[in-house]
Protein backbone atom coordinates (compact mmCIF):
# COMPACT_ATOMS: atom_id res chain seq x y z
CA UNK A 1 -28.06 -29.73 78.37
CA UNK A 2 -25.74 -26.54 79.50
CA UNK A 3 -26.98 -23.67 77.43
CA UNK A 4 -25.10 -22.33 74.58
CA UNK A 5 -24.69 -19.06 76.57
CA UNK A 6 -22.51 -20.66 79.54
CA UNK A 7 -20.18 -22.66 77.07
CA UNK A 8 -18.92 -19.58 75.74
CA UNK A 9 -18.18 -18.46 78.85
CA UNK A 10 -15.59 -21.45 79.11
CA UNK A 11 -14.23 -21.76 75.68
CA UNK A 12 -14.46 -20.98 72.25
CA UNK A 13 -17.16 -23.18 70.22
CA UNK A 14 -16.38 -24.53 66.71
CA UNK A 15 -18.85 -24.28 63.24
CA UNK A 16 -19.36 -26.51 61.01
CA UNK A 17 -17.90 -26.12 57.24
CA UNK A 18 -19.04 -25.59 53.94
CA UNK A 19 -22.25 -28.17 53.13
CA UNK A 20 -22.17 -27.43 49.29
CA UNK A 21 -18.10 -28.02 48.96
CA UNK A 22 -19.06 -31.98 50.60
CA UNK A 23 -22.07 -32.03 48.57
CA UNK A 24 -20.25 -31.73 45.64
CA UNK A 25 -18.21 -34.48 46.53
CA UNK A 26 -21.00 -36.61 45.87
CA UNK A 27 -21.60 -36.11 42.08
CA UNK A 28 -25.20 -35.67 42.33
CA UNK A 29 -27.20 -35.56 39.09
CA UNK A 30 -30.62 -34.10 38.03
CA UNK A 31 -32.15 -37.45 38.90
CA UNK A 32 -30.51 -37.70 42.21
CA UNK A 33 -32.02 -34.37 43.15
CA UNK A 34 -35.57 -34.98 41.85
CA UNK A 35 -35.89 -38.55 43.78
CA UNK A 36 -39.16 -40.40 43.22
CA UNK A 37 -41.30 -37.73 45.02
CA UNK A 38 -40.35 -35.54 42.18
CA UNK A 39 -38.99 -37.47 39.09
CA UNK A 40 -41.79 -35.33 36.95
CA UNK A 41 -41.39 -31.48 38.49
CA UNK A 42 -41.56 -29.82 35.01
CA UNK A 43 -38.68 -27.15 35.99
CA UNK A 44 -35.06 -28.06 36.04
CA UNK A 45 -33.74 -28.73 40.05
CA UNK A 46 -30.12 -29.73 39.71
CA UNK A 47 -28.17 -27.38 42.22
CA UNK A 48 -31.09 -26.91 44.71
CA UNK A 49 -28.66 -28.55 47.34
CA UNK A 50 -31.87 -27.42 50.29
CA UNK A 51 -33.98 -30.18 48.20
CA UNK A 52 -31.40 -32.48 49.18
CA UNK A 53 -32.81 -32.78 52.73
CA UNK A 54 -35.75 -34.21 51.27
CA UNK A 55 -34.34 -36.57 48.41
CA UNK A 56 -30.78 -37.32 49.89
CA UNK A 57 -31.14 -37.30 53.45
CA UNK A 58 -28.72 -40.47 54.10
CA UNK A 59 -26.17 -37.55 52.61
CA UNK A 60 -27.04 -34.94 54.53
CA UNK A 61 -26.89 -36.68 57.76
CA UNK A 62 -24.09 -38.02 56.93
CA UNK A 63 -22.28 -34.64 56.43
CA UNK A 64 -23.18 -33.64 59.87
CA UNK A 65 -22.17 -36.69 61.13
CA UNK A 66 -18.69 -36.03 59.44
CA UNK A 67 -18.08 -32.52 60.95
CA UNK A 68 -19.45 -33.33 64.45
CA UNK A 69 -16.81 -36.27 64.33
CA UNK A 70 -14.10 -33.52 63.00
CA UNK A 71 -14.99 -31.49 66.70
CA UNK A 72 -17.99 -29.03 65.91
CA UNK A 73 -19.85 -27.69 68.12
CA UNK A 74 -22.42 -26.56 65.91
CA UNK A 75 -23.96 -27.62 62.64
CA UNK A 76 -26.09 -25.39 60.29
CA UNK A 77 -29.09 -26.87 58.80
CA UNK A 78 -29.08 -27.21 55.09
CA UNK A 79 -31.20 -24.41 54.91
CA UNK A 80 -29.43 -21.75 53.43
CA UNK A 81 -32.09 -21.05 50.37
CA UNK A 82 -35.08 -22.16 51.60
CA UNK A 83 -37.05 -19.43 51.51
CA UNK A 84 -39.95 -18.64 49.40
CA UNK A 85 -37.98 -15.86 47.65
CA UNK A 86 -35.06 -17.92 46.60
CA UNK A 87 -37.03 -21.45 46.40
CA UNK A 88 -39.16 -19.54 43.60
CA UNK A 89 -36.30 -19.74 41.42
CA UNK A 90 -37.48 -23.98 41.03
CA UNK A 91 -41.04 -22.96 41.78
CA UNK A 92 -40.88 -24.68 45.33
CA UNK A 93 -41.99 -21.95 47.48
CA UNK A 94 -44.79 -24.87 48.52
CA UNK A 95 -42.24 -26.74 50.18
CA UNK A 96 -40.76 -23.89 51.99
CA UNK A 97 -42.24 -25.37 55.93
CA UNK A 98 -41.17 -28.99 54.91
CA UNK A 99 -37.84 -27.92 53.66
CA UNK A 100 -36.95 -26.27 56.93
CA UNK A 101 -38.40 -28.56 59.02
CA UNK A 102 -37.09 -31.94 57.57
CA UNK A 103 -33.57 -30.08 57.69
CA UNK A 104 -33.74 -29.19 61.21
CA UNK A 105 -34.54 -32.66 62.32
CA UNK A 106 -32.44 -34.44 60.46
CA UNK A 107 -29.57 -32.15 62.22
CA UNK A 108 -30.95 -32.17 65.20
CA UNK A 109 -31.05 -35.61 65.41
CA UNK A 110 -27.20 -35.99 64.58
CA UNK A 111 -26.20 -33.56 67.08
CA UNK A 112 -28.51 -35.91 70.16
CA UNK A 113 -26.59 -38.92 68.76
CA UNK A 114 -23.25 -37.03 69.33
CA UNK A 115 -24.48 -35.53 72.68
CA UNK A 116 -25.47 -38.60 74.07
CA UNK A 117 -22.10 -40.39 73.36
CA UNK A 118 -20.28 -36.99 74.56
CA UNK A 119 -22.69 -35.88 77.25
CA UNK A 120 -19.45 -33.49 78.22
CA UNK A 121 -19.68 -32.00 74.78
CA UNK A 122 -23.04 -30.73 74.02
CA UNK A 123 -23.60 -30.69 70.63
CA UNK A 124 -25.95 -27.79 68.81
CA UNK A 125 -27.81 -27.42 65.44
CA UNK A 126 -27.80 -23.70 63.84
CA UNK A 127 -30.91 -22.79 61.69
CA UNK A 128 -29.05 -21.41 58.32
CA UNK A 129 -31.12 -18.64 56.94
CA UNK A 130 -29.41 -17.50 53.82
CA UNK A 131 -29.33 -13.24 52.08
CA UNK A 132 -32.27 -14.87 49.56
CA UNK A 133 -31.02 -13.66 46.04
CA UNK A 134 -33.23 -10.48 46.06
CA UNK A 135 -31.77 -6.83 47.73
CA UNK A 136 -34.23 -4.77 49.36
CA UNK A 137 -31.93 -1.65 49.97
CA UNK A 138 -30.53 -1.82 46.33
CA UNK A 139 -31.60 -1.64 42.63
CA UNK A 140 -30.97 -4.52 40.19
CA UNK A 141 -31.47 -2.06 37.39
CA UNK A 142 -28.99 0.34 36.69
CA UNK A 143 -31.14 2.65 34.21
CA UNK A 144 -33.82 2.30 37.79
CA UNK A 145 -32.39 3.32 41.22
CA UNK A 146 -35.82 3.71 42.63
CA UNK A 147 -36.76 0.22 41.54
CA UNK A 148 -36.77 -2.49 44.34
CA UNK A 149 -36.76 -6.13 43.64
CA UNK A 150 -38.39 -7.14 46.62
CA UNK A 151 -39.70 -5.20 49.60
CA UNK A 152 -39.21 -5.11 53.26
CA UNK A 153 -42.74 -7.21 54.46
CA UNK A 154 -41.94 -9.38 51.53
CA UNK A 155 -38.86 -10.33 53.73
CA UNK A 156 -40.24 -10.38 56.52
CA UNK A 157 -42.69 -12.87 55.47
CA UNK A 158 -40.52 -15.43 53.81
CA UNK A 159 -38.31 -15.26 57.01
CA UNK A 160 -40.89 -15.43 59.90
CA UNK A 161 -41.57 -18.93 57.42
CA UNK A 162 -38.48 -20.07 57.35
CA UNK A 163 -37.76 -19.42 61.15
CA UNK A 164 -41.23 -21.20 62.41
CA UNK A 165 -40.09 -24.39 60.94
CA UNK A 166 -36.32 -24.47 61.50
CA UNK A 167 -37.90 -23.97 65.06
CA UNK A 168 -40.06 -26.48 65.32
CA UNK A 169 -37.66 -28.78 63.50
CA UNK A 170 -36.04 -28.62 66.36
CA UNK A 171 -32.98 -26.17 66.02
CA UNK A 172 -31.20 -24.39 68.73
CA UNK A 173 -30.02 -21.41 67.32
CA UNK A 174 -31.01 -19.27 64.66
CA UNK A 175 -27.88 -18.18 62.10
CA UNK A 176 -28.59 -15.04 60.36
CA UNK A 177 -25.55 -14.97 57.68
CA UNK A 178 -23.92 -14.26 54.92
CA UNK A 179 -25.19 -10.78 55.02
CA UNK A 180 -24.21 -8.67 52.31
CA UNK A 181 -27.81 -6.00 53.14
CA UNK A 182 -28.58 -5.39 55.90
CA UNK A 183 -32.35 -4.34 55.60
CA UNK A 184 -32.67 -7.96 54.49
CA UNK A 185 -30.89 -9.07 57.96
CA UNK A 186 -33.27 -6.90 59.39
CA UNK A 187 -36.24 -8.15 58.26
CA UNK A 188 -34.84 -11.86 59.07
CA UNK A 189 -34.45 -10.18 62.78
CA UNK A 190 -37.56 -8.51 63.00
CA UNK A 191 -39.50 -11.79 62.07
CA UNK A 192 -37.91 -13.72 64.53
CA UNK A 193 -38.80 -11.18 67.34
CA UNK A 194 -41.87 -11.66 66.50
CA UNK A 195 -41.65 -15.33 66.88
CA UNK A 196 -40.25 -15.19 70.08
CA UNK A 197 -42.40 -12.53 71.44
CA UNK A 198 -45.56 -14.61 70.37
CA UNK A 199 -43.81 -17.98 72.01
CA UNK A 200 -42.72 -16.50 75.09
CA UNK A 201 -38.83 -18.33 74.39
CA UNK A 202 -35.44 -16.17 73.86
CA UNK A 203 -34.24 -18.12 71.09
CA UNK A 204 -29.87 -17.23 70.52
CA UNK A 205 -29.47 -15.63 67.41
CA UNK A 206 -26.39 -15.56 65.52
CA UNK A 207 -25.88 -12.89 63.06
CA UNK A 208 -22.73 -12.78 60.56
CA UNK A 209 -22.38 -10.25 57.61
CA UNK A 210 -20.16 -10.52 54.92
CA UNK A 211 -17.30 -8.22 53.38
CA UNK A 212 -17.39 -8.56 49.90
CA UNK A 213 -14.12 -7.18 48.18
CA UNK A 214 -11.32 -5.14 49.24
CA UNK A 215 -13.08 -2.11 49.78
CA UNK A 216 -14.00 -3.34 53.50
CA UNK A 217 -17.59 -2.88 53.02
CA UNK A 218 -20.74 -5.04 52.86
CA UNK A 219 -22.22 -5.15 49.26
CA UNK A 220 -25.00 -2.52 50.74
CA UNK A 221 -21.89 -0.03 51.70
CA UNK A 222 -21.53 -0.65 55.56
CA UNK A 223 -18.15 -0.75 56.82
CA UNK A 224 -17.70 -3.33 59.97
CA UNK A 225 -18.77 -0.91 62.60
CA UNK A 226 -22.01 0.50 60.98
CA UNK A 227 -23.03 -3.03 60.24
CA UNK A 228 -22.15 -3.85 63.56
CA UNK A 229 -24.09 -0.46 64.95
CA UNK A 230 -27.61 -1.30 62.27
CA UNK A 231 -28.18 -4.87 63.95
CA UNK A 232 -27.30 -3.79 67.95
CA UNK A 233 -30.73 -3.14 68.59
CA UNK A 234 -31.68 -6.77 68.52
CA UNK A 235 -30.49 -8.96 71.47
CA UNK A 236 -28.21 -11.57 69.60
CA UNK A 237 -25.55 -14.24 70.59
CA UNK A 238 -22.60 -13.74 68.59
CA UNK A 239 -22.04 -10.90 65.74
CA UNK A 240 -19.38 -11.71 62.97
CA UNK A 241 -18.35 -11.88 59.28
CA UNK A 242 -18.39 -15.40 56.79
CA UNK A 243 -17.99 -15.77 53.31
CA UNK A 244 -16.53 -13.74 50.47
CA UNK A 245 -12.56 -13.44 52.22
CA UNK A 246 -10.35 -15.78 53.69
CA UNK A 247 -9.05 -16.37 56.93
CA UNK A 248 -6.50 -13.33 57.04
CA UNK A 249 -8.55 -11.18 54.46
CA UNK A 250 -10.93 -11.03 57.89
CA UNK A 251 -8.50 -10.31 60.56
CA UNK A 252 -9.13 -6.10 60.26
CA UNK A 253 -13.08 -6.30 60.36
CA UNK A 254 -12.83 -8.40 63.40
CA UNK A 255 -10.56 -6.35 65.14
CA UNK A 256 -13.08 -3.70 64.53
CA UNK A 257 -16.02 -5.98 65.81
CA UNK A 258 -13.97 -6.83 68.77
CA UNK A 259 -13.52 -3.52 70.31
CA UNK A 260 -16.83 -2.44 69.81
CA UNK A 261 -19.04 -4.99 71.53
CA UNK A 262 -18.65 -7.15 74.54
CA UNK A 263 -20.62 -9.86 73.08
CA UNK A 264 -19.11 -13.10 71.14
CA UNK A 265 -17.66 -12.52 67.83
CA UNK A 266 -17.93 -15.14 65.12
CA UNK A 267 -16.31 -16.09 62.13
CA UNK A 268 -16.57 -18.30 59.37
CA UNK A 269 -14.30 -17.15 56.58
CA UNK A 270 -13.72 -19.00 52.79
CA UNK A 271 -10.76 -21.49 52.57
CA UNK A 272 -8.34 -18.51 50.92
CA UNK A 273 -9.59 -16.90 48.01
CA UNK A 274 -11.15 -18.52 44.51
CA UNK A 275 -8.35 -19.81 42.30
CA UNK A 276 -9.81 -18.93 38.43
CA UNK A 277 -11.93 -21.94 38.48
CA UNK A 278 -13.63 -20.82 41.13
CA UNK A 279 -12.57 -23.60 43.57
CA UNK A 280 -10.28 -23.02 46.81
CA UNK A 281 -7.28 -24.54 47.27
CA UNK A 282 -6.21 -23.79 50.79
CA UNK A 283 -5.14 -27.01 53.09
CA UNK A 284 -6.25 -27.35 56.49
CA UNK A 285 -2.95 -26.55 58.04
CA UNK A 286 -2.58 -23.01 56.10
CA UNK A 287 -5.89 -22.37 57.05
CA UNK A 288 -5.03 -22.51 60.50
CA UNK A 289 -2.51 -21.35 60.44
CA UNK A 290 -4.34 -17.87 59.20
CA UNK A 291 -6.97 -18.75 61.83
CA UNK A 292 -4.25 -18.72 64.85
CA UNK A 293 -4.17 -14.78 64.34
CA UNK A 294 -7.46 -14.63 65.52
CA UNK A 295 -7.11 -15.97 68.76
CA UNK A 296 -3.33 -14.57 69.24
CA UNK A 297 -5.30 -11.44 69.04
CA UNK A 298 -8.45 -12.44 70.68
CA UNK A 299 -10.71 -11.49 68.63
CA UNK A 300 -13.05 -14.82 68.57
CA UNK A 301 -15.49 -16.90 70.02
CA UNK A 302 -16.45 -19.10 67.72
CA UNK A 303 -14.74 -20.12 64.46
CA UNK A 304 -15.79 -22.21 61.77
CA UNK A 305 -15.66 -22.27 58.14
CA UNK A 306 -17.59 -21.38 55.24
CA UNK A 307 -16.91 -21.72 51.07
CA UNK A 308 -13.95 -24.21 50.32
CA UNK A 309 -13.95 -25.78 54.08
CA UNK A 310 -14.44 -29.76 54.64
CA UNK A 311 -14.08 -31.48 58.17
CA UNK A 312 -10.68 -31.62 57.56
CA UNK A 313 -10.17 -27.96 58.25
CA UNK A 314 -12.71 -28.17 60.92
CA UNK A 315 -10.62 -30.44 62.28
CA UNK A 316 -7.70 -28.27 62.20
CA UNK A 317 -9.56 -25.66 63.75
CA UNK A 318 -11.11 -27.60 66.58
CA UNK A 319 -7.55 -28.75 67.21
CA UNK A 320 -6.52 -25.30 67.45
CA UNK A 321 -8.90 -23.39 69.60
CA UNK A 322 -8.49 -26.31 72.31
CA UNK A 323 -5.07 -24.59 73.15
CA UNK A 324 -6.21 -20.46 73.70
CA UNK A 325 -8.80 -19.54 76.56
CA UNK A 326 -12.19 -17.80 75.27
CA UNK A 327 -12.41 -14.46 74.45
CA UNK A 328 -14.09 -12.38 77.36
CA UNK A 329 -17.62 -11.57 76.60
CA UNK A 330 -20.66 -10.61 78.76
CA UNK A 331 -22.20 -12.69 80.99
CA UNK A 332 -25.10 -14.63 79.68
CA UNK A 333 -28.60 -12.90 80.62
């Protein structure tokens, strides 16, 4: 299979969408999550979609089948929470290695079934490793600034975890998002380093922060370029933003991310903004619409989407990109 590398050489690859806007499609209840295998866990589990690779995986597979069939490149592994840190919330940090692993494969083996009938169209799984719900470079407690919540080889830990069994589930990638701290990024990064260095393999890495509000900075106070400038020292595949904005709401902190390095640039955004129920309400077509901007501009290499987004507007964006050449990065190592 042509590595992921050379493909963006020749055009721009397409992300999946958001997996908990189709899993709510599905109605799930408490009993749905729990299964058999854990119909008597003493702690509520309703809304631990990563569990869902376990109990649902018909639905899960079925999800990636969907946005494969919409024209993605790439899927991301229902993974986003499964770590130790944020699986402790259910008391599941047990199930951590199974979590990521069964994820991974059941991905993996979606993309093989799309990349055997579309040999021409290699199809690639992402391993989704999430912000966990802890900040190491911040204080939860206002009355506290020293206080930390979690530390730095705490991090580290849960992610070199995570990242051993989303690799030997199978994955192809690594995806480092939805970064709103950047010490936790780095801790992700610095635990898969290690991984690689004690495999011998030079696993891609995507990593994509996120701009939280207006203000144009990550929740940790990095603008685009000093995020940008904190994670260089690691050799990555793409660098980008996801989450929290919407298509256009992104179009500045790419520009920024575009002049500045010569490697790809990704982005995921949010379909538009929340309406006040929380739930987004922008179509396909206006989302690609917003998306066009990107590549008018050239600021992309692969595009995807992230809270709001179903294979619908994957569709619309895979429909899209097929008309602009790639943006020029470097040539693959």
């Amino acid at each position: 299979m042509a590595r992921i590398e050379d493909i963006l050489q020749e055009r721009i690859l397409v992300l999946d969408g958001a997996m908990g806007t189709m899993l709510q499609q599905y109605n799930f209840t408490d009993s749905d999550f729990r299964g058999d295998r854990f119909r008597e866990w003493t702690h509520p589990l309703q809304g631990n979609n990563d569990l869902l690779s376990l109990t649902q995986p018909a639905a899960i597979a079925e999800i990636h089948r969907k946005y494969f069939a919409a024209g993605a490149d790439i899927v991301e592994t229902n993974t986003f929470s499964s770590t130790s840190v944020a699986m402790a919330d259910y008391h599941m940090q047990e199930l951590v290695y199974e979590l990521n692993y069964e994820s991974a494969r059941i991905a993996k083996e979606v993309a093989e079934e799309f990349t055997r009938e579309e040999p021409h169209k290699p199809r690639f799984v992402a391993g989704s490793m999430g912000p966990t719900n802890k900040t190491a470079s911040m204080s939860p407690d206002v009355n506290d600034p020293g206080f930390r919540a979690i530390s730095f080889e705490e991090l580290r830990k849960a992610y070199y975890e995570q990242a051993t069994a989303l690799l030997d589930g199978g994955v192809d990638l690594l995806l480092v998002e939805t970064i709103f701290d950047t010490l936790n990024a780095k801790a992700a990064l610095f635990a898969i380093e290690e991984i690689k260095e004690e495999r011998g393999i030079a696993i891609p890495v995507m990593i994509s922060g996120t701009i939280t509000d207006a203000s144009g900075r990550t929740l940790s106070g990095q603008t685009a370029e000093s995020f940008l400038i904190s994670v260089s020292h690691i050799p990555f595949l793409s660098v980008g933003f996801n989450c929290a904005l919407g298509a256009s709401q992104l179009v500045p902190h790419l520009q920024i991310l575009a002049a500045k390095t010569s490697y790809p640039v990704s982005a995921h955004p949010n379909a538009g903004l929340p309406n006040a129920f929380g739930e987004y309400d922008q179509s396909p077509e206006e989302m690609a619409v917003q998306i066009r901007e990107y590549l008018e501009k050239d600021l992309v290499n692969i595009v995807g989407g992230c809270c709001g987004t179903t294979p619908a507007h994957i569709n619309a964006i895979a429909r899209l990109v097929a008309e602009y050449n790639p943006r020029k990065v470097l040539s693959p190592a």
